[in-house]
PDB file of N, CA and C in Angstrom:
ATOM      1  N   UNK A   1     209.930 132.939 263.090  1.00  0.00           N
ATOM      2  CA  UNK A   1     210.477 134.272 263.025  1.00  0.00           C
ATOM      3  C   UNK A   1     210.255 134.878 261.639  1.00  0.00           C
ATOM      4  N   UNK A   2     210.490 134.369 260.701  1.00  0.00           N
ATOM      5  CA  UNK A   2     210.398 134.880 258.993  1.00  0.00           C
ATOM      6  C   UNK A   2     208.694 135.016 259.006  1.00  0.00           C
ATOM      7  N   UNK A   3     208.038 134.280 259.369  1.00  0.00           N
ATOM      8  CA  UNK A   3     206.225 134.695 259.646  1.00  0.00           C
ATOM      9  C   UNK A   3     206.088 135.942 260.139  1.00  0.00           C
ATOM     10  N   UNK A   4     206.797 135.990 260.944  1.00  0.00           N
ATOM     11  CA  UNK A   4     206.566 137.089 261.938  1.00  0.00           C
ATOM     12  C   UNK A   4     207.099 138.720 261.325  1.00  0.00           C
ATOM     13  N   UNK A   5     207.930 138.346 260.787  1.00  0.00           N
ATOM     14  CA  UNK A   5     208.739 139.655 259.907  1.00  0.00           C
ATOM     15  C   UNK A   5     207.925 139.721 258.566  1.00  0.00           C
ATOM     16  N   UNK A   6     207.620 138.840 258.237  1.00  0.00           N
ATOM     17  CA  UNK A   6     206.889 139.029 256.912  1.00  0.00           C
ATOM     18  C   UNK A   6     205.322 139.482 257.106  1.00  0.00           C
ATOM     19  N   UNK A   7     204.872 139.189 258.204  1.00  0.00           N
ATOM     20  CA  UNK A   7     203.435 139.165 258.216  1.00  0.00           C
ATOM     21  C   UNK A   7     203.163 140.715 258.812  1.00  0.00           C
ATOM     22  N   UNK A   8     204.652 141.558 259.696  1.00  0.00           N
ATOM     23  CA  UNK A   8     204.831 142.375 259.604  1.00  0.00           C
ATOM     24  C   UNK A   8     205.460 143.750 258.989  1.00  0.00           C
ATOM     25  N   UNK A   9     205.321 143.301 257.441  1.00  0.00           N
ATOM     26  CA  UNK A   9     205.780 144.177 256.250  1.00  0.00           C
ATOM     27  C   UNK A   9     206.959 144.366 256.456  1.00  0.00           C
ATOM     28  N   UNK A  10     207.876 143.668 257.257  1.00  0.00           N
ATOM     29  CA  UNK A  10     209.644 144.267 257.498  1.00  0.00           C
ATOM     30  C   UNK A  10     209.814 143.373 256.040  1.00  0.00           C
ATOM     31  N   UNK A  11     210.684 143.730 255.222  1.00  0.00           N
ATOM     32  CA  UNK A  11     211.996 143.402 254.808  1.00  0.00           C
ATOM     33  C   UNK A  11     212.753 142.658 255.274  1.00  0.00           C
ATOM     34  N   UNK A  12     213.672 141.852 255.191  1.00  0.00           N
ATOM     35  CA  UNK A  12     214.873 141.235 255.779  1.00  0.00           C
ATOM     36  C   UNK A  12     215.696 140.286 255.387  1.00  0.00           C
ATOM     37  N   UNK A  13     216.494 140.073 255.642  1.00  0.00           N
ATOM     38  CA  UNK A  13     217.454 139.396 255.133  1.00  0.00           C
ATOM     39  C   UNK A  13     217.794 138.827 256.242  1.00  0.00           C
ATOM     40  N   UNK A  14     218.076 137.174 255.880  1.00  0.00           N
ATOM     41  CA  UNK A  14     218.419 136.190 256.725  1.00  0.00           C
ATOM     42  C   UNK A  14     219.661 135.679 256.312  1.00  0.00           C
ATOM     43  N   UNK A  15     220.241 135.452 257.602  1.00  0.00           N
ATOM     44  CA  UNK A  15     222.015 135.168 257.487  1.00  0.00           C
ATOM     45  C   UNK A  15     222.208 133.842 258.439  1.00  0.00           C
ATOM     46  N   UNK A  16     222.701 132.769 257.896  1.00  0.00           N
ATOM     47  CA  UNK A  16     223.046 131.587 258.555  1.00  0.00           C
ATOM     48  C   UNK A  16     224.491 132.080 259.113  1.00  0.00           C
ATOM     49  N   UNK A  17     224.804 132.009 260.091  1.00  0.00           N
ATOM     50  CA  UNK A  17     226.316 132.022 260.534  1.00  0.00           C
ATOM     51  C   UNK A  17     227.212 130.940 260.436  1.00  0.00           C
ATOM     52  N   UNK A  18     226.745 129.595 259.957  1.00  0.00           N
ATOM     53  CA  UNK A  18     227.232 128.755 259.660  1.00  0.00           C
ATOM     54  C   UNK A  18     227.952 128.452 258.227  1.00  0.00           C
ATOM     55  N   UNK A  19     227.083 129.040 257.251  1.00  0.00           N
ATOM     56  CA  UNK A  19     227.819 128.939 255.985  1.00  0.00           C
ATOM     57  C   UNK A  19     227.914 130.569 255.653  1.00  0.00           C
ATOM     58  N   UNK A  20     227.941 131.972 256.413  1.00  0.00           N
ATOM     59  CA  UNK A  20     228.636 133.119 256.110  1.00  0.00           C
ATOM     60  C   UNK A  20     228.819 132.951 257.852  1.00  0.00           C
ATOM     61  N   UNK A  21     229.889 132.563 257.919  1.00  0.00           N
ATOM     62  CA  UNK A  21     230.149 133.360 258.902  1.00  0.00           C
ATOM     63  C   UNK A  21     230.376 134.746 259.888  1.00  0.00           C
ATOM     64  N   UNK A  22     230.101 135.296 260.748  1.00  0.00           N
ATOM     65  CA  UNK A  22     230.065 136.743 261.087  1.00  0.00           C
ATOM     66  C   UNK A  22     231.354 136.505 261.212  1.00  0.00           C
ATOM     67  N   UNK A  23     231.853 138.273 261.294  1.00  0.00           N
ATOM     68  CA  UNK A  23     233.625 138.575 261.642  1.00  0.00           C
ATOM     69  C   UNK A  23     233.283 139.122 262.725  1.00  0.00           C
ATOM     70  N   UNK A  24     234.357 139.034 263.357  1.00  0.00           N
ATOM     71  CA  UNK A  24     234.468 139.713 264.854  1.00  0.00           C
ATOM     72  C   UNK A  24     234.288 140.776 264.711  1.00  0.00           C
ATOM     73  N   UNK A  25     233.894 142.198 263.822  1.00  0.00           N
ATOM     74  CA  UNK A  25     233.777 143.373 263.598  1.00  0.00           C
ATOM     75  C   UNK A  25     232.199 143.105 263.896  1.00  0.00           C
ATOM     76  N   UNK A  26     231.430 142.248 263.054  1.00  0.00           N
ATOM     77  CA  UNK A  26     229.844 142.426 263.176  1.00  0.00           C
ATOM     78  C   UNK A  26     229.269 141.830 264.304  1.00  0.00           C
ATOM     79  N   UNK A  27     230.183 140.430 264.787  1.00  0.00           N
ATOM     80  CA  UNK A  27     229.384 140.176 266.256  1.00  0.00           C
ATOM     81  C   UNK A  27     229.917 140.919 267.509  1.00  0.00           C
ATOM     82  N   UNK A  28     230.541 142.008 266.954  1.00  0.00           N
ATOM     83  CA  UNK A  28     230.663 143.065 268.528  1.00  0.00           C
ATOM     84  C   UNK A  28     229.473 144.420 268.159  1.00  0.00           C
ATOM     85  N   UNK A  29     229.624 144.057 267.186  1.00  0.00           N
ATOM     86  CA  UNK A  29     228.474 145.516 266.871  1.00  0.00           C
ATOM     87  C   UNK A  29     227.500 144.964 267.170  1.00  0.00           C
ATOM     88  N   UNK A  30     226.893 144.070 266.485  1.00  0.00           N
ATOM     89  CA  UNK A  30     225.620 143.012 267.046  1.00  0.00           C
ATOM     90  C   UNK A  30     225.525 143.119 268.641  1.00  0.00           C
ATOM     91  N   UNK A  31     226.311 142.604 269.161  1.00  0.00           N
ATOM     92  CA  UNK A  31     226.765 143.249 271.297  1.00  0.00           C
ATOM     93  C   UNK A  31     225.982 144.024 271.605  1.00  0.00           C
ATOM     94  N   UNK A  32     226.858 145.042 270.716  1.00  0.00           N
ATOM     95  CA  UNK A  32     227.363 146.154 271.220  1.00  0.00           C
ATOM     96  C   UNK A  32     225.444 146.915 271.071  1.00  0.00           C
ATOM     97  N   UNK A  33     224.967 146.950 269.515  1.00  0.00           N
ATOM     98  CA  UNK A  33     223.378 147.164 269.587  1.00  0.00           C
ATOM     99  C   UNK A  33     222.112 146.245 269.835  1.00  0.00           C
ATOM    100  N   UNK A  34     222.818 145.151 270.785  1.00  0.00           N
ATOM    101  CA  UNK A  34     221.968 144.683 271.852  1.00  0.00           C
ATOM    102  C   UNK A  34     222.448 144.761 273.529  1.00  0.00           C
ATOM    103  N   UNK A  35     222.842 145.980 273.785  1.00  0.00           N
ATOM    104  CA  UNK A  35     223.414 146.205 274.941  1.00  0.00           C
ATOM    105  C   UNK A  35     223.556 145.348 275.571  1.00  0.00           C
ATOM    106  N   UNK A  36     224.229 144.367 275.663  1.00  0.00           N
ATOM    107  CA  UNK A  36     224.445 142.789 276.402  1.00  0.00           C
ATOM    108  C   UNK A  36     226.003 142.888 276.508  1.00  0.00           C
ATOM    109  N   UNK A  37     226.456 142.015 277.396  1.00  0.00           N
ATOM    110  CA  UNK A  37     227.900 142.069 277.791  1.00  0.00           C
ATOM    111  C   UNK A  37     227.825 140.454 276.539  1.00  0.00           C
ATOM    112  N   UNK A  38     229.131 140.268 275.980  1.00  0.00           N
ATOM    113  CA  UNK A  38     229.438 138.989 275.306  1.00  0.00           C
ATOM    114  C   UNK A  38     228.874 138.193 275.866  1.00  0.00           C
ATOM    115  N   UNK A  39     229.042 137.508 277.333  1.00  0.00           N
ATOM    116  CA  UNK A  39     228.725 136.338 278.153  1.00  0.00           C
ATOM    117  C   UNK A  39     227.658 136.250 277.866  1.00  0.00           C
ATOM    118  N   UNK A  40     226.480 136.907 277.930  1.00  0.00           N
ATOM    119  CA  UNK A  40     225.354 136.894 277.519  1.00  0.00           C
ATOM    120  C   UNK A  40     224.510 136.305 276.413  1.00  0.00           C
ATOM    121  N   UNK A  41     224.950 136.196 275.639  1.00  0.00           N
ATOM    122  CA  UNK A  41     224.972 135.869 274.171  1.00  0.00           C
ATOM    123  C   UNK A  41     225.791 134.295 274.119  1.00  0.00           C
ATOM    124  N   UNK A  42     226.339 133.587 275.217  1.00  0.00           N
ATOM    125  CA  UNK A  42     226.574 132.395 274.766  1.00  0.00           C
ATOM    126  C   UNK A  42     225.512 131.253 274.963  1.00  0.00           C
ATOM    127  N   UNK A  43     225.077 130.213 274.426  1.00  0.00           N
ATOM    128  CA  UNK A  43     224.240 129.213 274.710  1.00  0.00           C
ATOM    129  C   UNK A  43     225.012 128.171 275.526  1.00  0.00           C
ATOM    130  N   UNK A  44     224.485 128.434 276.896  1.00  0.00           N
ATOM    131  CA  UNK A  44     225.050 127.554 277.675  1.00  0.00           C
ATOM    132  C   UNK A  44     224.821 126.099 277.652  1.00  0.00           C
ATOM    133  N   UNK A  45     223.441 125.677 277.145  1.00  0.00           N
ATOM    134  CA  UNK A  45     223.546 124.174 276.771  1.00  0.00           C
ATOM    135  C   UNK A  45     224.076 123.619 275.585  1.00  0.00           C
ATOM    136  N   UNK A  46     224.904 124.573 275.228  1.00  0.00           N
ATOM    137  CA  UNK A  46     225.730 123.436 274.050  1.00  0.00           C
ATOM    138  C   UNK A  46     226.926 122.777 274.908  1.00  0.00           C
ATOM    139  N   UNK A  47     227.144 121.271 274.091  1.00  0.00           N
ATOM    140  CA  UNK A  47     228.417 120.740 274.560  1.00  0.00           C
ATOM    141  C   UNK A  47     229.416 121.247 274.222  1.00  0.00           C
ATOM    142  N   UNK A  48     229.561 122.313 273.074  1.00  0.00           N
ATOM    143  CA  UNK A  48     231.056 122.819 273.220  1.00  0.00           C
ATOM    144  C   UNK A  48     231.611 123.337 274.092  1.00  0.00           C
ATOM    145  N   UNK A  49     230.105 124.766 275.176  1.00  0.00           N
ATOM    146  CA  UNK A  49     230.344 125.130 275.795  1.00  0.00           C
ATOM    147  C   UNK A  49     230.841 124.495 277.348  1.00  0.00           C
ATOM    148  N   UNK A  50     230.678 123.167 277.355  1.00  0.00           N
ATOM    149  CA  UNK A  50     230.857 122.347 278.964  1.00  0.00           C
ATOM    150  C   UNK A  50     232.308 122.208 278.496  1.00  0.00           C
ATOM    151  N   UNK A  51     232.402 121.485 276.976  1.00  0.00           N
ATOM    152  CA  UNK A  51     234.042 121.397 276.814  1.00  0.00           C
ATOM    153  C   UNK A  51     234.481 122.475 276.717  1.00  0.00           C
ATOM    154  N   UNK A  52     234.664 123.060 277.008  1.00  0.00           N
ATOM    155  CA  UNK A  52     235.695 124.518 277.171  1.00  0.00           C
ATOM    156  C   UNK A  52     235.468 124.930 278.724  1.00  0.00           C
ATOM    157  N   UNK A  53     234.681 124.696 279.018  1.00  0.00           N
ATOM    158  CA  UNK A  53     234.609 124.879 280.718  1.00  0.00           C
ATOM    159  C   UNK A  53     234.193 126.348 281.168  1.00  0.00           C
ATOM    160  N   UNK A  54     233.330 126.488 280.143  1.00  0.00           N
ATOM    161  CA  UNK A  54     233.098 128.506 280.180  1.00  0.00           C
ATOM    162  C   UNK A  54     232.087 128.710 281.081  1.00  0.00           C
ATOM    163  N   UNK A  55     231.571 127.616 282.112  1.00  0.00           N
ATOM    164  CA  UNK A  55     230.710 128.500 283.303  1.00  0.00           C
ATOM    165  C   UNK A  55     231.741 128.762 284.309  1.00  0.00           C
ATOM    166  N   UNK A  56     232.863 128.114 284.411  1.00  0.00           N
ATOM    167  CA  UNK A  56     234.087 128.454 285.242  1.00  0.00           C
ATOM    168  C   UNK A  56     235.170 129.523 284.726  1.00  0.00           C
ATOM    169  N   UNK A  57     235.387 129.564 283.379  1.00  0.00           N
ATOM    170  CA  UNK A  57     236.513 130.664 282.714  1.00  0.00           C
ATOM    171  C   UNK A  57     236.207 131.905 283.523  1.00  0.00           C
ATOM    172  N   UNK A  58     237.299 132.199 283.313  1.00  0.00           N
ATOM    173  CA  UNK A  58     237.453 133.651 283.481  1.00  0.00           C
ATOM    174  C   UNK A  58     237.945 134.374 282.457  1.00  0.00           C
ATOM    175  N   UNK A  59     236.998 134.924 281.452  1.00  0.00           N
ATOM    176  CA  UNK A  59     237.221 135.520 279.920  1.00  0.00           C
ATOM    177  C   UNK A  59     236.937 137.017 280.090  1.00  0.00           C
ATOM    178  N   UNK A  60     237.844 137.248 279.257  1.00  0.00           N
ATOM    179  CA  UNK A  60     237.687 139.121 278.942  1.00  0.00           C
ATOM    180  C   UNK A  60     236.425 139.326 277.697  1.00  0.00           C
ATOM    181  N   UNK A  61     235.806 139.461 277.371  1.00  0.00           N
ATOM    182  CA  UNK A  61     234.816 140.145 276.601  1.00  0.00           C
ATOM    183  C   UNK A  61     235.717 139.782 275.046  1.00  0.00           C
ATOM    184  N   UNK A  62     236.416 140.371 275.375  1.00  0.00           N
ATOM    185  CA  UNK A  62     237.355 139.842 273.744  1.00  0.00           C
ATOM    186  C   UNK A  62     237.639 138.352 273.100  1.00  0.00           C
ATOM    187  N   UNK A  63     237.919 137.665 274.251  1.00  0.00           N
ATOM    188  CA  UNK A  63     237.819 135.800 274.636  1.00  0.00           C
ATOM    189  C   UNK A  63     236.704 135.800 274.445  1.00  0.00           C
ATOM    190  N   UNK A  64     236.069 136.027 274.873  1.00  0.00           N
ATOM    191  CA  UNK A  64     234.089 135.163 274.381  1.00  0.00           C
ATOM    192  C   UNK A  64     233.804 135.343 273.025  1.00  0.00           C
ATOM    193  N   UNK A  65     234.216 136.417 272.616  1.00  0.00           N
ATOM    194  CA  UNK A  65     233.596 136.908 271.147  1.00  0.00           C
ATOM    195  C   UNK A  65     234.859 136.086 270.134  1.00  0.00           C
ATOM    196  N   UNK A  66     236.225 135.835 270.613  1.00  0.00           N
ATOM    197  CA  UNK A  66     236.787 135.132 269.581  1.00  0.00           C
ATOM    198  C   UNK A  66     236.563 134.147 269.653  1.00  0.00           C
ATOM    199  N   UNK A  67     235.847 132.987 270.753  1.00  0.00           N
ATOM    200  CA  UNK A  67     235.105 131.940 270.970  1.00  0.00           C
ATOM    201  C   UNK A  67     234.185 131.481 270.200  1.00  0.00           C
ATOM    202  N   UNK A  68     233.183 132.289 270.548  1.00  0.00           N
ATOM    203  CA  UNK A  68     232.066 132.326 269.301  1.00  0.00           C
ATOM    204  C   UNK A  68     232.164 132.686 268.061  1.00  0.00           C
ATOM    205  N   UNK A  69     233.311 133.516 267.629  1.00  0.00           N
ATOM    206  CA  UNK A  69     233.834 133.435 266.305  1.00  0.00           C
ATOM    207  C   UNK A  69     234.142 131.818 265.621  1.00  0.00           C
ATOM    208  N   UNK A  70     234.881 131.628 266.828  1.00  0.00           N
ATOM    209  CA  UNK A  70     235.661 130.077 265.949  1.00  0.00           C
ATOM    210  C   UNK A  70     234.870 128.785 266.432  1.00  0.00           C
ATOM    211  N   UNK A  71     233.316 129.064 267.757  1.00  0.00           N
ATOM    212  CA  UNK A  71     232.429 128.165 267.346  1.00  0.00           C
ATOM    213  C   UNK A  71     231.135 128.947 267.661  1.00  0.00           C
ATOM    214  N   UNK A  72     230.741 128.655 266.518  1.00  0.00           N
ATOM    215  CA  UNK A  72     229.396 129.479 266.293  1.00  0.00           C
ATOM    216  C   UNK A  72     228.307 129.014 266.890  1.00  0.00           C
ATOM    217  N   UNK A  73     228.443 127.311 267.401  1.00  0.00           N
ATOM    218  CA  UNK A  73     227.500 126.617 268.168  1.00  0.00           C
ATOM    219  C   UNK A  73     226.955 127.475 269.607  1.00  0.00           C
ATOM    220  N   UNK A  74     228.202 128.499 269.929  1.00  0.00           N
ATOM    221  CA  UNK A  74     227.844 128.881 271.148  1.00  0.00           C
ATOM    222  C   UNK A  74     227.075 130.290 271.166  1.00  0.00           C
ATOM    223  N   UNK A  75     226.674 130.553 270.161  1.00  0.00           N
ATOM    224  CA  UNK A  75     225.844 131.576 269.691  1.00  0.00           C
ATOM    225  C   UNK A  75     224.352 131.765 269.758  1.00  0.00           C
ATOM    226  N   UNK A  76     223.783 132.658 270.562  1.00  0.00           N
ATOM    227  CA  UNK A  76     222.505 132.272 270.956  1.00  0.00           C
ATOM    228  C   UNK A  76     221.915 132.694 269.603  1.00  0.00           C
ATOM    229  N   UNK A  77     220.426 132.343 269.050  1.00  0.00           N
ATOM    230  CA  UNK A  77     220.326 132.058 267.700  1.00  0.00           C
ATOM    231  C   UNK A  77     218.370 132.276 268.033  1.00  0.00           C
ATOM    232  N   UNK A  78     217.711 133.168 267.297  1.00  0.00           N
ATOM    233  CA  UNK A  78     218.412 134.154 266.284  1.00  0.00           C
ATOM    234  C   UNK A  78     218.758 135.845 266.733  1.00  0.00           C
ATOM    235  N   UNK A  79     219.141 136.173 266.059  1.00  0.00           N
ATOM    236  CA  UNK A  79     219.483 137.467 266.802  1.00  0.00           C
ATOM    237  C   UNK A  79     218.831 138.317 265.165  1.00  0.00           C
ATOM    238  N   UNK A  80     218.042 139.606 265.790  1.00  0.00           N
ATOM    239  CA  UNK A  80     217.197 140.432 264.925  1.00  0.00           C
ATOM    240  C   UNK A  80     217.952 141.727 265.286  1.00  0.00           C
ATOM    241  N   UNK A  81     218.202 142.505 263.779  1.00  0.00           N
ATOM    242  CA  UNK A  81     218.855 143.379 263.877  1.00  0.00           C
ATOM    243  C   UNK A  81     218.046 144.170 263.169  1.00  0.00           C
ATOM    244  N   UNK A  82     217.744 145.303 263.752  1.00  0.00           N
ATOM    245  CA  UNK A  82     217.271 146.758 263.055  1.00  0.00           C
ATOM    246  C   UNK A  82     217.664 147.897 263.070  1.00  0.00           C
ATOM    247  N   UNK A  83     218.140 148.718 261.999  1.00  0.00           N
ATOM    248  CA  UNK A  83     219.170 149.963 262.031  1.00  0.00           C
ATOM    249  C   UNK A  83     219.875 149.817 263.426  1.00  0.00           C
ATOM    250  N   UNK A  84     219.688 150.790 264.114  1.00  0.00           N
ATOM    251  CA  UNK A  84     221.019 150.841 265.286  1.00  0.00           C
ATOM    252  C   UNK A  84     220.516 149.715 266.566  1.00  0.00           C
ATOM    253  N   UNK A  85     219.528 149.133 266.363  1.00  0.00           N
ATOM    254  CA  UNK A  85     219.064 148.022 267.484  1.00  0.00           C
ATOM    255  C   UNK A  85     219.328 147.007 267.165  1.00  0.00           C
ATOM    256  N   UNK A  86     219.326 145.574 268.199  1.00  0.00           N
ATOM    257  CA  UNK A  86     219.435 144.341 267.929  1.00  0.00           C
ATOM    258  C   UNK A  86     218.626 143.688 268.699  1.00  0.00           C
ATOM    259  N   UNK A  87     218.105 142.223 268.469  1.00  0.00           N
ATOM    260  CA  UNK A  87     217.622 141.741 269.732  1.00  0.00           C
ATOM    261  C   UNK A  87     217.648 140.329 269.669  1.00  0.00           C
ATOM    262  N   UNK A  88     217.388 139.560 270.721  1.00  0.00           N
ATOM    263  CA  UNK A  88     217.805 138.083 270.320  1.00  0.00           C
ATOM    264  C   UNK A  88     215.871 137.398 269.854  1.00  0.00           C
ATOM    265  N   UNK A  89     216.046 136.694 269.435  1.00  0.00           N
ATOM    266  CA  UNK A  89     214.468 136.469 268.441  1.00  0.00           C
ATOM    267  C   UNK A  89     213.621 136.031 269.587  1.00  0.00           C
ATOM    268  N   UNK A  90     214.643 135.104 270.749  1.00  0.00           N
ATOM    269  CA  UNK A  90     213.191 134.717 271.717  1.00  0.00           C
ATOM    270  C   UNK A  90     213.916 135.138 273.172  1.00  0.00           C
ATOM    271  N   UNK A  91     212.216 135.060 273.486  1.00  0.00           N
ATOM    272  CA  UNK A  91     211.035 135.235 272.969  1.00  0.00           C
ATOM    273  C   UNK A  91     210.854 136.630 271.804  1.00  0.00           C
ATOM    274  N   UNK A  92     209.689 135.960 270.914  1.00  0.00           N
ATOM    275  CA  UNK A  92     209.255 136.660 270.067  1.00  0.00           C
ATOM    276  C   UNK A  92     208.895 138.172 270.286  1.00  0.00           C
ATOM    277  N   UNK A  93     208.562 138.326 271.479  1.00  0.00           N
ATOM    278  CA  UNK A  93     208.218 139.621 272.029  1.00  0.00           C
ATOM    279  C   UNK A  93     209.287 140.608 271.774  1.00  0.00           C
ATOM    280  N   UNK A  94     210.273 140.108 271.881  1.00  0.00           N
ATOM    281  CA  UNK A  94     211.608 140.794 271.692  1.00  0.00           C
ATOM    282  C   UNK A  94     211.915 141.581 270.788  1.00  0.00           C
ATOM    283  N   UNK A  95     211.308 140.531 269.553  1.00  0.00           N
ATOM    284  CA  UNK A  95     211.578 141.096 267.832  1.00  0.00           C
ATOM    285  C   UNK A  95     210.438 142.056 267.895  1.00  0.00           C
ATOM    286  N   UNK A  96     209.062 142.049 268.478  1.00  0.00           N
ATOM    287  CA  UNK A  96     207.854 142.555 268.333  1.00  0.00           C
ATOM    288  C   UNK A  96     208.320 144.281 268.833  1.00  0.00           C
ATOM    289  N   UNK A  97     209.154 143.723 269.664  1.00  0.00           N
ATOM    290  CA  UNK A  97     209.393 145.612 270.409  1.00  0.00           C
ATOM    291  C   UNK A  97     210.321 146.379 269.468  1.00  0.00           C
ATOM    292  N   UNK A  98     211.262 145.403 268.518  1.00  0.00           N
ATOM    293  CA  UNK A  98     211.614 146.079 268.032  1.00  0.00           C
ATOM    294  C   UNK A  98     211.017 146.473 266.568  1.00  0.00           C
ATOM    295  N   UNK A  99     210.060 146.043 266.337  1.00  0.00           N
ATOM    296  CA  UNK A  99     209.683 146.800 265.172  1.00  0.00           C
ATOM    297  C   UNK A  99     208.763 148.139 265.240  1.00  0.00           C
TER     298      UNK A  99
END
């Protein structure tokens, strides 16, 4: 992905969510300018997600996002953000449309 942004003159800045964590203010905006409902955005093959039992929950949009607040494992990864757009990195095509 950083090849790909660089080799296409973007700028950017890369953010681990692991050692800065996002606040629930930026991963709803993040959502919110990748028109995706929360659910969307979780990685269903992590084991946190089987332990919590979230292909069965029944979560409000607000529950998923304080989920993935307090585990970031369930965060699909990477997510490319440009002024008012977002997109998740794969496929690469993704990031490509948005530049």
């Amino acid at each position: 992905m950083d090849r790909l942004l660089r080799e296409s003159g973007v700028a950017f800045e890369k953010v681990n969510y692991y050692t800065a964590p996002l606040s629930r203010k930026k991963l709803a905006e993040l959502i919110r300018k990748m028109k995706i409902k929360p659910r969307d955005l979780l990685r269903t093959s992590e084991p946190v997600y089987r332990e919590l039992g979230l292909s069965k929950a029944e979560l409000s949009d607000d529950e998923i996002i304080t989920l993935m607040i307090k585990h970031p494992d369930l965060i699909q990864r990477p997510i490319v953000e440009r002024g008012d757009r977002a997109v998740l990195g794969r496929p690469t095509e993704n990031v490509k449309a948005l530049l």
